[in-house]
N, C-alpha and C. Protein backbone atom coordinates (compact mmCIF):
# COMPACT_ATOMS: atom_id res chain seq x y z
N UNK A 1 -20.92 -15.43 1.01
CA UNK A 1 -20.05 -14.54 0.26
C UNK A 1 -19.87 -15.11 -1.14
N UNK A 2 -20.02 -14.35 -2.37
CA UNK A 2 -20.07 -14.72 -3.67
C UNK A 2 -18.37 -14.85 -3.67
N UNK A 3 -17.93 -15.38 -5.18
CA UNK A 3 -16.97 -15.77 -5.78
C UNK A 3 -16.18 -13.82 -5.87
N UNK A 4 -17.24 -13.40 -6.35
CA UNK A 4 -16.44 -11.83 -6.83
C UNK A 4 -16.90 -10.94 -5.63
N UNK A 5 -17.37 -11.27 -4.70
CA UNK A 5 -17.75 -9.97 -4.05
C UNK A 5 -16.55 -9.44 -3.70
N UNK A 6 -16.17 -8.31 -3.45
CA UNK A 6 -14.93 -7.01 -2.89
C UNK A 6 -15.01 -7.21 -1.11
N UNK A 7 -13.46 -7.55 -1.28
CA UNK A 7 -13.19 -8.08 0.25
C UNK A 7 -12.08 -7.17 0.52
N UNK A 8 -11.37 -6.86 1.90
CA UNK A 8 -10.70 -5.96 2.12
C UNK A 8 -9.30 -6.28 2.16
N UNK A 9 -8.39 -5.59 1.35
CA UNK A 9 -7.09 -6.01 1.49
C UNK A 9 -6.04 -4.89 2.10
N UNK A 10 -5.08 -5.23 2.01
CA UNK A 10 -4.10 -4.37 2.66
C UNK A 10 -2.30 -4.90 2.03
N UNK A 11 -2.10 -3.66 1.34
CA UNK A 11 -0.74 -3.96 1.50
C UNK A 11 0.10 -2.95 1.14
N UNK A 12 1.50 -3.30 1.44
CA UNK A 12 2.43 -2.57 1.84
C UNK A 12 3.38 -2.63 0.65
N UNK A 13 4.28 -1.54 0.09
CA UNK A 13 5.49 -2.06 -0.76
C UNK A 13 6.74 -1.26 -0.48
N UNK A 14 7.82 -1.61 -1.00
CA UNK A 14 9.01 -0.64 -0.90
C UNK A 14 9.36 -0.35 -2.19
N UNK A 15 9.71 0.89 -2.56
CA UNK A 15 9.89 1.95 -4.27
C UNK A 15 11.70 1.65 -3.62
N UNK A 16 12.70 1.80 -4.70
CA UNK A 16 13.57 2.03 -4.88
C UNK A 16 13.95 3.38 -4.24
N UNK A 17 14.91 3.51 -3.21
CA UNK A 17 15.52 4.89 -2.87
C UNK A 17 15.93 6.03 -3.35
N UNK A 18 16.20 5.35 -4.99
CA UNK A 18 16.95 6.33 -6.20
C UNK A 18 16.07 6.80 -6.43
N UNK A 19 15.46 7.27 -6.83
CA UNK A 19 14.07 8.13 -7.26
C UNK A 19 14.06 9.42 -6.63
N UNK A 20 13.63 10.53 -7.75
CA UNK A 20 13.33 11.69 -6.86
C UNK A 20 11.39 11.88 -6.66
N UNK A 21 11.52 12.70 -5.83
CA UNK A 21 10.13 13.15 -5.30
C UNK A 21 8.73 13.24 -6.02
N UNK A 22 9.16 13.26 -6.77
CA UNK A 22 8.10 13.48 -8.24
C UNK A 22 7.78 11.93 -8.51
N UNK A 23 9.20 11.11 -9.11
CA UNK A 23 8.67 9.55 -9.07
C UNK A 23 8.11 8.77 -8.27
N UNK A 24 8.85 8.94 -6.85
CA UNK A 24 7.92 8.47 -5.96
C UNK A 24 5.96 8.11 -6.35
N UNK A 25 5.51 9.96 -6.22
CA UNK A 25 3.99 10.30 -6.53
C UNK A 25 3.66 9.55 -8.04
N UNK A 26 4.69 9.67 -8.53
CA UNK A 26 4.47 8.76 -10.06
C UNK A 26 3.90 7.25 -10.06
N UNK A 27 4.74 6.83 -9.46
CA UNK A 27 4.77 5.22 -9.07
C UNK A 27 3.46 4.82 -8.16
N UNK A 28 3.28 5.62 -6.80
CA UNK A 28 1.99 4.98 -6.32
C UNK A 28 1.13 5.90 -7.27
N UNK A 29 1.01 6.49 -7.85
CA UNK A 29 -0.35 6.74 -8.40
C UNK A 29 -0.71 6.11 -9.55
N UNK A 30 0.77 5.47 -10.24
CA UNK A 30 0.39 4.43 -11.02
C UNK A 30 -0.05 2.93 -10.26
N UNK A 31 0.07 2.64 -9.30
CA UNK A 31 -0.70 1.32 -8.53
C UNK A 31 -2.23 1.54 -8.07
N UNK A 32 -2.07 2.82 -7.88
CA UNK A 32 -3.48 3.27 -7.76
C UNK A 32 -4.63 3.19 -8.37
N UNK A 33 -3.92 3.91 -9.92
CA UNK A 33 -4.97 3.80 -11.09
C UNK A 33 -5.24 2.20 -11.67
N UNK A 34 -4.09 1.68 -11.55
CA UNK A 34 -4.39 -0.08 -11.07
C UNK A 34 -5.21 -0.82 -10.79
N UNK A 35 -5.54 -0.66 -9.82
CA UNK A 35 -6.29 -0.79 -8.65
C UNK A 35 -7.55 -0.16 -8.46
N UNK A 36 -7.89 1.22 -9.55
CA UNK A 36 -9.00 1.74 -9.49
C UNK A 36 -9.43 1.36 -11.00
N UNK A 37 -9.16 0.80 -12.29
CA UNK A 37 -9.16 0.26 -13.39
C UNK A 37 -9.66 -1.28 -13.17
N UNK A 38 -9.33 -1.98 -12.17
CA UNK A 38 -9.34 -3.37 -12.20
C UNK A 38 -10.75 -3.37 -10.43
N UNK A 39 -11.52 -2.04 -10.53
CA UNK A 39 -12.64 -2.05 -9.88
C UNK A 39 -12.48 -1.70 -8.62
N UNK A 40 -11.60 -1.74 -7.76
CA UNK A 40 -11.04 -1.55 -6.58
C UNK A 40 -11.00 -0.18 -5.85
N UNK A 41 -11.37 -0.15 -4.66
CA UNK A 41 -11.36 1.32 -4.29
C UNK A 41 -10.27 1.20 -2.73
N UNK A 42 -9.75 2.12 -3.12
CA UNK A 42 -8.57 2.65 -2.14
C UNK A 42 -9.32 3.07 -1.04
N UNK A 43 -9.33 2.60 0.53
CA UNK A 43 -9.99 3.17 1.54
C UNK A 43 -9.18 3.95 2.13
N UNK A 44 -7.77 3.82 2.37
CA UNK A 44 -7.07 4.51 2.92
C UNK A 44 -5.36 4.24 2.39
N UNK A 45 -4.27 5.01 2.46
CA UNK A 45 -3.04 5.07 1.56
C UNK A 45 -2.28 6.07 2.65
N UNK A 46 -1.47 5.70 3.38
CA UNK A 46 -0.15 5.91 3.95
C UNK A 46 1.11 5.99 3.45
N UNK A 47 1.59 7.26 3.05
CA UNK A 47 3.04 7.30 2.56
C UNK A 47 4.34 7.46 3.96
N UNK A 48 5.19 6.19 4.19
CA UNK A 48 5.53 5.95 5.39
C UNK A 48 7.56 6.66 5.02
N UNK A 49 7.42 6.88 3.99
CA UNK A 49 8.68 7.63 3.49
C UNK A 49 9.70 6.85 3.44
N UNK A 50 10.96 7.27 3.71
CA UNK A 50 12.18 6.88 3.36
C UNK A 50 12.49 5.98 4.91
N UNK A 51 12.54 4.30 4.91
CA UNK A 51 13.09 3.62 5.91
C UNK A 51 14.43 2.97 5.84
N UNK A 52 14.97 3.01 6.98
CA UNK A 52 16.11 2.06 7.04
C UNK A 52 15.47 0.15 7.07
N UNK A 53 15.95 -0.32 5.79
CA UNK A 53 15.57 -2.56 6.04
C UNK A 53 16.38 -2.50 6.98
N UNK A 54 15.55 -3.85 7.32
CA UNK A 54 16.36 -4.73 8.59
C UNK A 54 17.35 -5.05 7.62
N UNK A 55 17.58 -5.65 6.20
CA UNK A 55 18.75 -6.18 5.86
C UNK A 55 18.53 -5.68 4.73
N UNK A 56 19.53 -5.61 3.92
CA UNK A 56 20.21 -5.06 2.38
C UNK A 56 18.85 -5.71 1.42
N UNK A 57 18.26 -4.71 0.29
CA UNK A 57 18.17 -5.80 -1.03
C UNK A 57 18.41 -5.02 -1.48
N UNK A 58 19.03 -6.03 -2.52
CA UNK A 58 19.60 -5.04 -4.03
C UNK A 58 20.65 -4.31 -3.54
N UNK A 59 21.05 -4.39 -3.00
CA UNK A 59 22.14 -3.87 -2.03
C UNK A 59 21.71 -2.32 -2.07
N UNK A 60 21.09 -2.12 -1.60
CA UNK A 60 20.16 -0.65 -0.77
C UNK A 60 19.69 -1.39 0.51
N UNK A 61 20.53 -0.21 1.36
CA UNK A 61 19.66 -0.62 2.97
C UNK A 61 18.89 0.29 3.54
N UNK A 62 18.14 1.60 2.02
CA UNK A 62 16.97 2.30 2.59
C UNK A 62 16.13 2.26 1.82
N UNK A 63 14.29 2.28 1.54
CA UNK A 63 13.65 2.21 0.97
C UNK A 63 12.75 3.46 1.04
N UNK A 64 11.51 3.31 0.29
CA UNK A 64 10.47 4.26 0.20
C UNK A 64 9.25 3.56 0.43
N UNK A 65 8.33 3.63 1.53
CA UNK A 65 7.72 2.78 2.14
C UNK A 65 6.51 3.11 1.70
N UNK A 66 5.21 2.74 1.21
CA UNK A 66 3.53 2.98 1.24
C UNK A 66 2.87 1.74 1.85
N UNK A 67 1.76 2.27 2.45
CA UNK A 67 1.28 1.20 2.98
C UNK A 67 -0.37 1.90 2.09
N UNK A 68 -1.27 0.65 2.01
CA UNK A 68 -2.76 1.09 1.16
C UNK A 68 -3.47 -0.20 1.54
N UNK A 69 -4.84 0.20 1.80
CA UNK A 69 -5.86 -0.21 2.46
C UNK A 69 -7.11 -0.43 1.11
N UNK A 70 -7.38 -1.27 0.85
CA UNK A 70 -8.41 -1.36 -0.50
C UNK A 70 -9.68 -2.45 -0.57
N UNK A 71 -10.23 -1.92 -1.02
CA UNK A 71 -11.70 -3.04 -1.08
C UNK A 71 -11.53 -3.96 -2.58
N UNK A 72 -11.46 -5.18 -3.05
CA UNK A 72 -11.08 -5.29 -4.32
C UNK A 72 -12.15 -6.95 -4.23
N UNK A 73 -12.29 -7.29 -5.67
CA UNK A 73 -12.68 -8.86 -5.91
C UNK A 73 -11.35 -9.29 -6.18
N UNK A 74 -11.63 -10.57 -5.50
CA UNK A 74 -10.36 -11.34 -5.24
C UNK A 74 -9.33 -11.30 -6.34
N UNK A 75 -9.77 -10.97 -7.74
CA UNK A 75 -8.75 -11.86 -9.02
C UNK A 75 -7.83 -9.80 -9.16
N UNK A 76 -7.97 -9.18 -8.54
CA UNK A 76 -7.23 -7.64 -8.45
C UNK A 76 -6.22 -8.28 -7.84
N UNK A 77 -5.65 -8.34 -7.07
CA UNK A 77 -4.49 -9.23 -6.19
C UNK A 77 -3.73 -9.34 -7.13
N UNK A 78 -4.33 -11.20 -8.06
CA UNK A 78 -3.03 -11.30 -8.60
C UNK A 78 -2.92 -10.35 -9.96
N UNK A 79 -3.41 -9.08 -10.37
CA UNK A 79 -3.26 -8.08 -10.93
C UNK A 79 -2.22 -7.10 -10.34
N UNK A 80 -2.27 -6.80 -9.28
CA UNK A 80 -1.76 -6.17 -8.63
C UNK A 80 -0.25 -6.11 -8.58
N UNK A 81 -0.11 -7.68 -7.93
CA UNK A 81 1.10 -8.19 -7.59
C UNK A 81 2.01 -8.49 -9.11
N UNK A 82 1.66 -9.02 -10.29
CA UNK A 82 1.45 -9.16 -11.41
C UNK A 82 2.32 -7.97 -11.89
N UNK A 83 1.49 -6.90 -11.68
CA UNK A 83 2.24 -5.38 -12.07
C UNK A 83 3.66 -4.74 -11.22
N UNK A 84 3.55 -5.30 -10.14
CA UNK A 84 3.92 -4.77 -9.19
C UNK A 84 6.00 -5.75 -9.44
N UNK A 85 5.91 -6.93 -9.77
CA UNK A 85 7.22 -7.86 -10.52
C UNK A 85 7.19 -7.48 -11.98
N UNK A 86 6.51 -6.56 -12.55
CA UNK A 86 7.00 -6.32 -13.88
C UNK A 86 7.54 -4.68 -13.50
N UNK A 87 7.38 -4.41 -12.42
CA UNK A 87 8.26 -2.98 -12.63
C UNK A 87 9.51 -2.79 -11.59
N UNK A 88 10.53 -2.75 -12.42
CA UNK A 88 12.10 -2.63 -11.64
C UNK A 88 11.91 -1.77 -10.68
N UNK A 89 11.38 -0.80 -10.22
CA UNK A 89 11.59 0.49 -9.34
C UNK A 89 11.23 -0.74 -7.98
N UNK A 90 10.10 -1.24 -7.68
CA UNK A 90 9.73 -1.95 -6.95
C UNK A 90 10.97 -3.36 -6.32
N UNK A 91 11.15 -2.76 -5.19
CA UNK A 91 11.79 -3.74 -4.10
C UNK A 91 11.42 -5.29 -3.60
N UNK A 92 9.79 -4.71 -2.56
CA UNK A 92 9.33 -5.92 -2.29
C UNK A 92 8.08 -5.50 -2.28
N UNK A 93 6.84 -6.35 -1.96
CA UNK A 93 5.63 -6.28 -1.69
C UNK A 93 4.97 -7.20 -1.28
N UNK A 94 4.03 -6.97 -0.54
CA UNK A 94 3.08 -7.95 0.27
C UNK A 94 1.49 -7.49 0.59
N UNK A 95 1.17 -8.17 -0.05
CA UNK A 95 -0.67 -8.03 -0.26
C UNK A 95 -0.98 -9.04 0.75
N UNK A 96 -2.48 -8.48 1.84
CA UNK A 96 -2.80 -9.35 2.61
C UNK A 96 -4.28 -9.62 2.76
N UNK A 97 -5.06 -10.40 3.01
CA UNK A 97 -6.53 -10.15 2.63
C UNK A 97 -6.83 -9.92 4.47
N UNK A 98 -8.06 -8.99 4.72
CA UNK A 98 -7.83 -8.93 5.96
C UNK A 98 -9.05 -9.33 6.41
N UNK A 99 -9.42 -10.16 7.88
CA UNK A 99 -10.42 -10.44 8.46
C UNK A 99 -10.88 -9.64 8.93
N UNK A 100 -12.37 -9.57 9.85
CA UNK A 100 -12.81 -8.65 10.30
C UNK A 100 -12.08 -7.77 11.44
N UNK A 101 -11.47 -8.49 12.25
CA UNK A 101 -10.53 -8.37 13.63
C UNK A 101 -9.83 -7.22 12.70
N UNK A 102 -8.72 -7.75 11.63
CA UNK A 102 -7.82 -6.88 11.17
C UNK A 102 -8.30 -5.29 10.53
N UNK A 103 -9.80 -4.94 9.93
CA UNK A 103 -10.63 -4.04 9.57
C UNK A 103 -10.90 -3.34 10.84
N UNK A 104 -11.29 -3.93 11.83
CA UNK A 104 -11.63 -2.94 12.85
C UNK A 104 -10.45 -2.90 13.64
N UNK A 105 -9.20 -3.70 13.44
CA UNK A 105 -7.64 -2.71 14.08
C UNK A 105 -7.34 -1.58 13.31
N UNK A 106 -7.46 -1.97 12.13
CA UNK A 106 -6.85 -0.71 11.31
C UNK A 106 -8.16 0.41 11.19
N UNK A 107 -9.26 0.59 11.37
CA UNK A 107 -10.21 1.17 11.64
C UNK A 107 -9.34 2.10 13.11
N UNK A 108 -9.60 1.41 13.76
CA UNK A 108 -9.15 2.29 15.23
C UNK A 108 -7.65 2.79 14.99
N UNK A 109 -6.87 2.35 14.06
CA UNK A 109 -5.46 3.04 14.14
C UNK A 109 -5.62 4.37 13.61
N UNK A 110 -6.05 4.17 12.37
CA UNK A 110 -6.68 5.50 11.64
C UNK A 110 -7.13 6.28 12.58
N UNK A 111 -7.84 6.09 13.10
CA UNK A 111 -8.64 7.35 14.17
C UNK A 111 -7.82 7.86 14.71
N UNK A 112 -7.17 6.99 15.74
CA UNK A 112 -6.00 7.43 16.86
C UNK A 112 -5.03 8.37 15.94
N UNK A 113 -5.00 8.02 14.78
CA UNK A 113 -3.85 8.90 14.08
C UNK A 113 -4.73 10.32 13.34
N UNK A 114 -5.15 10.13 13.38
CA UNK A 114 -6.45 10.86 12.87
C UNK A 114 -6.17 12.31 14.62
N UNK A 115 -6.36 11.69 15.36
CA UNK A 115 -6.65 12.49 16.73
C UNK A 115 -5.51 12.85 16.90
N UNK A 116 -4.43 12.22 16.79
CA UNK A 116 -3.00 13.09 17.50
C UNK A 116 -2.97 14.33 16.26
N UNK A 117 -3.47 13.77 15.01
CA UNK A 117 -2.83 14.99 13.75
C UNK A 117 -3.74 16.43 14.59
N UNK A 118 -4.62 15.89 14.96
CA UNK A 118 -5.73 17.36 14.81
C UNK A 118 -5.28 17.71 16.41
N UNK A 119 -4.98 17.03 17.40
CA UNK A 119 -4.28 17.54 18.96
C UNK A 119 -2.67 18.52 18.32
N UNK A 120 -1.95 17.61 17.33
CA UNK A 120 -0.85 18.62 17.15
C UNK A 120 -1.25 19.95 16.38
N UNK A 121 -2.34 20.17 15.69
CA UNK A 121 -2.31 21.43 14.92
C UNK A 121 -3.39 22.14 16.02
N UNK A 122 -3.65 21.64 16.84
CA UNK A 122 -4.81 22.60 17.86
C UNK A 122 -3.47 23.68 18.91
């Protein structure tokens, strides 16, 4: 494996609760274009909505949850994360690089979710 080759990452963040509906789509599509600027391609992007934290930050105990699945060379990360502490709306975040095991779990989750969507609209 080279120094730059595109390895698979995964991560998750929480948006500020205050926000209306529109910012939300604002905000990840600005991490997106991020992420698609700095070479990276989005494999898959889960908007997990409005959660109750286990505990307070910022003293908000609900967030706005995305989870995103991406192929990137390693030095996107600390781009990512980089952008991600220069913007107040942003709670927390956690970027993870994933092994093969973790590619083919989240491979099979997708599906399974993939199959209940198309069993509920049948």
């Amino acid at each position: 494996m080279t120094l730059n080759e595109p390895r698979p990452y995964e991560t998750t963040y929480i948006i500020s609760p205050e926000l209306g509906p529109d910012d939300f789509s604002a905000v990840i599509e600005k991490f997106n274009e991020i992420l698609r600027n700095e070479g990276a391609q989005v494999t898959s992007q889960e908007v997990w909505g409005f959660r109750k934290l286990a505990y307070p930050i910022r003293k908000k105990n609900t967030g706005y949850f995305v989870f995103s699945e991406f192929t990137a060379p390693p030095n996107v990360v600390e781009v990512l994360e980089r952008e991600f502490s220069y913007d107040e709306r942003m709670m927390r975040y956690l970027t993870v690089k994933l092994d093969k095991h973790a590619v083919a779990y989240n491979d099979r989750r997708r599906a399974k979710r993939s199959a209940e969507s198309q069993n509920k609209d049948a």
